[in-house]
C-alpha atoms as a PDB file:
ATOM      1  CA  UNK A   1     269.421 -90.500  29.813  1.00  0.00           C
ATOM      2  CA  UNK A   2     269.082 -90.204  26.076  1.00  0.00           C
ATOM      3  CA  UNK A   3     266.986 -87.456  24.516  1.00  0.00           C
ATOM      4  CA  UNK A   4     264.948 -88.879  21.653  1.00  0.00           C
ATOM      5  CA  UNK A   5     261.908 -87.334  19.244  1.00  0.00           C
ATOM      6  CA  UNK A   6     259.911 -90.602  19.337  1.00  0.00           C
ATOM      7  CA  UNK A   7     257.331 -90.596  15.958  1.00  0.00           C
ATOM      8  CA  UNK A   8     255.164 -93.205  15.766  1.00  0.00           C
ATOM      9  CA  UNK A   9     254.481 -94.931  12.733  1.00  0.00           C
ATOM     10  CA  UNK A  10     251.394 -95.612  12.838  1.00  0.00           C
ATOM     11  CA  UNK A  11     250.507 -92.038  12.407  1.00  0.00           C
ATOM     12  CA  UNK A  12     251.506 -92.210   8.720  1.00  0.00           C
ATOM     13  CA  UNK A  13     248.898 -95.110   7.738  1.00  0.00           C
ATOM     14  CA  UNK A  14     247.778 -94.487   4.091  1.00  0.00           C
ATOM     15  CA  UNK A  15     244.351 -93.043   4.988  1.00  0.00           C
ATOM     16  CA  UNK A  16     243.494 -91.637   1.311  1.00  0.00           C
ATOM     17  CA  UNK A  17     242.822 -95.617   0.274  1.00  0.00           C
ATOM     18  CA  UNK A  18     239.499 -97.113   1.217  1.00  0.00           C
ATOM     19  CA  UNK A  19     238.828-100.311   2.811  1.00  0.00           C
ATOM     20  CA  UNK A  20     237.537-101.827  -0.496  1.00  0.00           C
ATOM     21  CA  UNK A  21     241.205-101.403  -1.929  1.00  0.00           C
ATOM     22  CA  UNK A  22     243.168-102.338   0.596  1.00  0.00           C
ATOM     23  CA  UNK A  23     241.154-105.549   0.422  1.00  0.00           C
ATOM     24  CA  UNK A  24     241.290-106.158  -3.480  1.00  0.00           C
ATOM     25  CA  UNK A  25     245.440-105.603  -2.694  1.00  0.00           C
ATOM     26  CA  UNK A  26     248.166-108.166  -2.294  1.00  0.00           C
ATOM     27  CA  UNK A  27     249.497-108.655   0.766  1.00  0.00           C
ATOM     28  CA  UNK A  28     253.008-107.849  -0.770  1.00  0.00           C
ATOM     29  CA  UNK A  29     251.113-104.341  -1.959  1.00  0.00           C
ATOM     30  CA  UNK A  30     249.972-103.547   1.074  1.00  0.00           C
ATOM     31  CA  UNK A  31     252.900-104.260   2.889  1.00  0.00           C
ATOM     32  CA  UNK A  32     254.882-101.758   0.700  1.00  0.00           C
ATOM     33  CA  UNK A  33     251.851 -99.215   0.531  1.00  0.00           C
ATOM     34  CA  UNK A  34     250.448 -99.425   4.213  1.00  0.00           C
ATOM     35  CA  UNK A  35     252.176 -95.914   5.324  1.00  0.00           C
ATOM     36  CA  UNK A  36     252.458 -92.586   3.557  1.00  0.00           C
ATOM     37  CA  UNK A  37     256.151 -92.847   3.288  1.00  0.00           C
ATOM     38  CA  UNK A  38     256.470 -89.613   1.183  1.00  0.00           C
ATOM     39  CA  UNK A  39     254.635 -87.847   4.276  1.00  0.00           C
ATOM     40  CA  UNK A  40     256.783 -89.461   7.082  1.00  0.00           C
ATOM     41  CA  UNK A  41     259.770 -88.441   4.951  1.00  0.00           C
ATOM     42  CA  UNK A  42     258.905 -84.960   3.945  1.00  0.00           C
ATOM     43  CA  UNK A  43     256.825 -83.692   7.308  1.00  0.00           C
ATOM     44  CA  UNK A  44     259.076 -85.720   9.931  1.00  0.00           C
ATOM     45  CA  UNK A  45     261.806 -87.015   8.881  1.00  0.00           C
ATOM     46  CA  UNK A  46     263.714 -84.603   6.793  1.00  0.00           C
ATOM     47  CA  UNK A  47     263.421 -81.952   9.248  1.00  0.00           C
ATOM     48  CA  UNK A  48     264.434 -83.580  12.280  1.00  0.00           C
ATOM     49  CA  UNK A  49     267.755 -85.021  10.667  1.00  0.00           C
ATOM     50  CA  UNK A  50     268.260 -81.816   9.150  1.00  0.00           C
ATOM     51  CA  UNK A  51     267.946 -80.054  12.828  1.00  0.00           C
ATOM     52  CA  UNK A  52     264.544 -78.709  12.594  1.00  0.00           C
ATOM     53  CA  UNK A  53     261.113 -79.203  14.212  1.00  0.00           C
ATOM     54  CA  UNK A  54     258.628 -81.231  12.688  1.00  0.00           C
ATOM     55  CA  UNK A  55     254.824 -80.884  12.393  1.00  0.00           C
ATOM     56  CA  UNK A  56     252.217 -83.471  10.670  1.00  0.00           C
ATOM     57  CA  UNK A  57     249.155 -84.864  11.766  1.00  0.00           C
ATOM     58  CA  UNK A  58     248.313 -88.385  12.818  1.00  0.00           C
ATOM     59  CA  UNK A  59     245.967 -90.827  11.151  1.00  0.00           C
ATOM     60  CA  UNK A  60     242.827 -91.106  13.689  1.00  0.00           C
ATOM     61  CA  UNK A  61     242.335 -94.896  14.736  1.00  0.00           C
ATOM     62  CA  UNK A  62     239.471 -93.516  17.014  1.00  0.00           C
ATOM     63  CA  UNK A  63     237.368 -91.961  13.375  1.00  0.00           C
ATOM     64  CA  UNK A  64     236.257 -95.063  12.635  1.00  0.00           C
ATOM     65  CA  UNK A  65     235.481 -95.329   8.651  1.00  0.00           C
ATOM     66  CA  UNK A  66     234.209 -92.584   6.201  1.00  0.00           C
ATOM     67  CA  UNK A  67     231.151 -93.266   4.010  1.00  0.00           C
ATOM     68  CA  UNK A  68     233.744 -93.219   1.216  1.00  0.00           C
ATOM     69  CA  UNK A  69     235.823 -96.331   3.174  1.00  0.00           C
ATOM     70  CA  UNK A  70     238.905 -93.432   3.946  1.00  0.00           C
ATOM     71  CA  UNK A  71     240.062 -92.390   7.345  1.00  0.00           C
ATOM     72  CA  UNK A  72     240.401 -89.284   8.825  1.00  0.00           C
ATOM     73  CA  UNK A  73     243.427 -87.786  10.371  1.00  0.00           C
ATOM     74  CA  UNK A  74     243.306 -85.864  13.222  1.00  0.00           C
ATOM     75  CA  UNK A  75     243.210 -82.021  13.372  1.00  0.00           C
ATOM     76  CA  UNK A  76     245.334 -80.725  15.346  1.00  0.00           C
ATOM     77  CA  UNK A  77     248.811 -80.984  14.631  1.00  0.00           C
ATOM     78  CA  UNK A  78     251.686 -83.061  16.507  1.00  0.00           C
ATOM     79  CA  UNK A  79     255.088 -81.737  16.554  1.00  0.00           C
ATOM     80  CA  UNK A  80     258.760 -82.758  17.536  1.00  0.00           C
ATOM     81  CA  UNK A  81     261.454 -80.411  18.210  1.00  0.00           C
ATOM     82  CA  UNK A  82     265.046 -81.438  16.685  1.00  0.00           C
ATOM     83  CA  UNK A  83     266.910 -84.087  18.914  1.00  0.00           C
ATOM     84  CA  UNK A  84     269.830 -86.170  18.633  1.00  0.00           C
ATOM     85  CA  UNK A  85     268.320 -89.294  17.980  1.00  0.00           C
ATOM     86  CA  UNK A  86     264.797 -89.660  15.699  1.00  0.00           C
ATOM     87  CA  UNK A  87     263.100 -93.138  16.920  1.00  0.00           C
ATOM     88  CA  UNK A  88     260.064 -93.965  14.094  1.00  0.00           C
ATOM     89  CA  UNK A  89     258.525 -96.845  15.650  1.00  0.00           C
ATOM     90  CA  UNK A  90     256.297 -99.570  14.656  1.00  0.00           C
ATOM     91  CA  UNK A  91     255.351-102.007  12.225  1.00  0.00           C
ATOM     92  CA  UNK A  92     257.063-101.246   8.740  1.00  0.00           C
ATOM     93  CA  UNK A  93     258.786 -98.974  10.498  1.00  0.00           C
ATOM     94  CA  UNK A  94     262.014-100.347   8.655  1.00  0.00           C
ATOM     95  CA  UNK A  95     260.679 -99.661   5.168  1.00  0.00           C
ATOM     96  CA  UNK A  96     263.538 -99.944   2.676  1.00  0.00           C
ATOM     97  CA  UNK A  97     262.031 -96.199   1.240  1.00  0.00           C
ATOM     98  CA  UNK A  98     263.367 -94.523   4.077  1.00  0.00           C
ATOM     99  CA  UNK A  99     266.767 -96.756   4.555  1.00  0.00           C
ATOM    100  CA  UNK A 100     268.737 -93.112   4.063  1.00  0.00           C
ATOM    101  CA  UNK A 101     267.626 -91.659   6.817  1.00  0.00           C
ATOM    102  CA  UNK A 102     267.425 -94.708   8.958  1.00  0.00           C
ATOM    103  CA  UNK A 103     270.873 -94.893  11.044  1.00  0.00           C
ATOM    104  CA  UNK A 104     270.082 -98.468  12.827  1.00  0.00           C
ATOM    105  CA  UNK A 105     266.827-100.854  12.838  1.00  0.00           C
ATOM    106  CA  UNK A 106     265.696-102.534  15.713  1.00  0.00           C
ATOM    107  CA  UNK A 107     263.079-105.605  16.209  1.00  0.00           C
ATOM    108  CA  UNK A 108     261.318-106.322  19.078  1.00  0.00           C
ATOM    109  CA  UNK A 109     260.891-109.820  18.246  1.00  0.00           C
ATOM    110  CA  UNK A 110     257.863-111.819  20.259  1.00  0.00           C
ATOM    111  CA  UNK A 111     256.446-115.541  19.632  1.00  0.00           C
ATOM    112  CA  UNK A 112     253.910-115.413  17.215  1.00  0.00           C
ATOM    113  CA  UNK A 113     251.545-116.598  19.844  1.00  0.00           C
ATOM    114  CA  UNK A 114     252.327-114.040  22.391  1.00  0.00           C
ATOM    115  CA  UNK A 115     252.176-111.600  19.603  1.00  0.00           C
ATOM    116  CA  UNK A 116     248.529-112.500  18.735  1.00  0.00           C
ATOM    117  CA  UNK A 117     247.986-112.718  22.279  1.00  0.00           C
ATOM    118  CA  UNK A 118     248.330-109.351  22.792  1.00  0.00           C
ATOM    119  CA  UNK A 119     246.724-107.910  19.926  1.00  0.00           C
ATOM    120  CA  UNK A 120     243.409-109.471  20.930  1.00  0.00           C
ATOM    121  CA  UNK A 121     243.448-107.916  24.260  1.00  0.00           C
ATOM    122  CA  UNK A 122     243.603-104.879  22.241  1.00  0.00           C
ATOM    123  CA  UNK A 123     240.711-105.747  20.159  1.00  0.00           C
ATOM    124  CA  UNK A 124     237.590-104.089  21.982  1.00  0.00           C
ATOM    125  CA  UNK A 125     236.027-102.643  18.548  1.00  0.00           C
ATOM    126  CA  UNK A 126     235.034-104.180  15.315  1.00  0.00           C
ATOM    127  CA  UNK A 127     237.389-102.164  14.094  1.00  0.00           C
ATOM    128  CA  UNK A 128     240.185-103.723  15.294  1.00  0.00           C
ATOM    129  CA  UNK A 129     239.272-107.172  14.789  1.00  0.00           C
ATOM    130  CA  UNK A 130     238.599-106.449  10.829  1.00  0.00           C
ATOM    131  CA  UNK A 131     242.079-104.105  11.175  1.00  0.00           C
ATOM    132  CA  UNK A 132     243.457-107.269  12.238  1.00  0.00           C
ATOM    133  CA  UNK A 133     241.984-109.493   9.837  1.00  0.00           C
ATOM    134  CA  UNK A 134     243.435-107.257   6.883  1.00  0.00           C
ATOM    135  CA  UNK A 135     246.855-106.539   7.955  1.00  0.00           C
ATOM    136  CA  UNK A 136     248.077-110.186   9.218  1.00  0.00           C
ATOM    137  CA  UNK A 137     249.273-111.069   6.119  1.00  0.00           C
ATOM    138  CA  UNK A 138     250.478-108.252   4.888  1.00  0.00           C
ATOM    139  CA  UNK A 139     253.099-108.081   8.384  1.00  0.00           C
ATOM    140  CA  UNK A 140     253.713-111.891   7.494  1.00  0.00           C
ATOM    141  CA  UNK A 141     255.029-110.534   4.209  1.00  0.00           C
ATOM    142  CA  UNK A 142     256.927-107.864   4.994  1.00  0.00           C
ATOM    143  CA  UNK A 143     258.567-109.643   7.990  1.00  0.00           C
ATOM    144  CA  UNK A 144     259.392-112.412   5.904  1.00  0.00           C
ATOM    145  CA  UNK A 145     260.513-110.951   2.702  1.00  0.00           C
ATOM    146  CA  UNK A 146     261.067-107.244   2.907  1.00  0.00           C
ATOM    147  CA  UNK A 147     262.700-107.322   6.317  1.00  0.00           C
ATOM    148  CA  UNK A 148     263.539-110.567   7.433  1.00  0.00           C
ATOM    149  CA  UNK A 149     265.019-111.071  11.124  1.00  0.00           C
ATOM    150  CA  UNK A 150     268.265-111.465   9.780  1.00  0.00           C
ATOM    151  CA  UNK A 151     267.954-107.727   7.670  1.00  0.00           C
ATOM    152  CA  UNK A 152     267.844-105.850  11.171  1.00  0.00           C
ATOM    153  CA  UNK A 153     270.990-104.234  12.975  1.00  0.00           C
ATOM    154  CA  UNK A 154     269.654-105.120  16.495  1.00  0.00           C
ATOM    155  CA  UNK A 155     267.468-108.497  17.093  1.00  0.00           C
ATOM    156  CA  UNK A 156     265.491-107.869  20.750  1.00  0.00           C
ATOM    157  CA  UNK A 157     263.847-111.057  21.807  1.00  0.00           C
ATOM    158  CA  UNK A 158     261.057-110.809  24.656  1.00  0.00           C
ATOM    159  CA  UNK A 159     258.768-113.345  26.339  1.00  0.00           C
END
């Protein structure tokens, strides 16, 4: 067995822009802009190459919108001690800001089909479904232009 600090991505969603933006925003800008990348970086992912722990605090799906259209992140902290291998996981988890500390990208490949399949079982809030709605493209871009199957180190392909 491997040790790993496993950080997931979605923790680092750009909660500082409201709704309304996102929405007046190309798909190729959100695609880039999505995650805090300068947070991930400094709070996560300097530290833990660098061989020590790591604290930041995750975006809070649960919140729901503020009257202002921003999120909220959570209050408590999360934290990581240093480990061997750093696994950031997740859509744009392969952003080409962070290629210096990324060692080796994976994707988990799935049939588009299957893929939407899945997400609506997770749909049980508006919330989701207009999450959804907003970030389709914006995955379509970035898996298509930015990081393109063929861009990856490791190509997983599940049913």
């Amino acid at each position: 067995a491997v040790e790993a600090a496993l950080i997931p991505c979605d923790d680092f969603y750009s909660a500082h822009v409201p709704d309304a933006e996102w929405d007046r925003r190309t798909p190729e800008q959100r695609a880039v802009e999505c995650m805090d990348w300068r947070r991930a970086r400094t709070e996560v992912l300097e530290p833990l190459r660098s061989g020590q722990s790591a604290q930041w605090r995750a975006f809070d799906f649960e919140a729901g919108a503020s009257p202002d259209g921003t999120y909220q992140l959570y209050q408590d902290y999360k934290s990581r001690a240093p480990s061997a291998m750093v696994i950031l996981e997740g859509s744009y988890s392969a952003q080409p800001a962070l290629s210096d500390l990324i060692d080796l990208t994976i994707l988990i490949d799935t049939e588009t089909d299957i893929r939407a399949a899945r997400l609506r079982l997770r749909e049980d809030s508006d919330f989701l479904r207009a999450w959804n709605a907003r970030w389709d493209a914006a995955e379509n871009y970035y898996l298509t232009c930015v990081r393109p199957k063929s861009s990856f180190g490791i190509v997983v392909t599940t049913l």
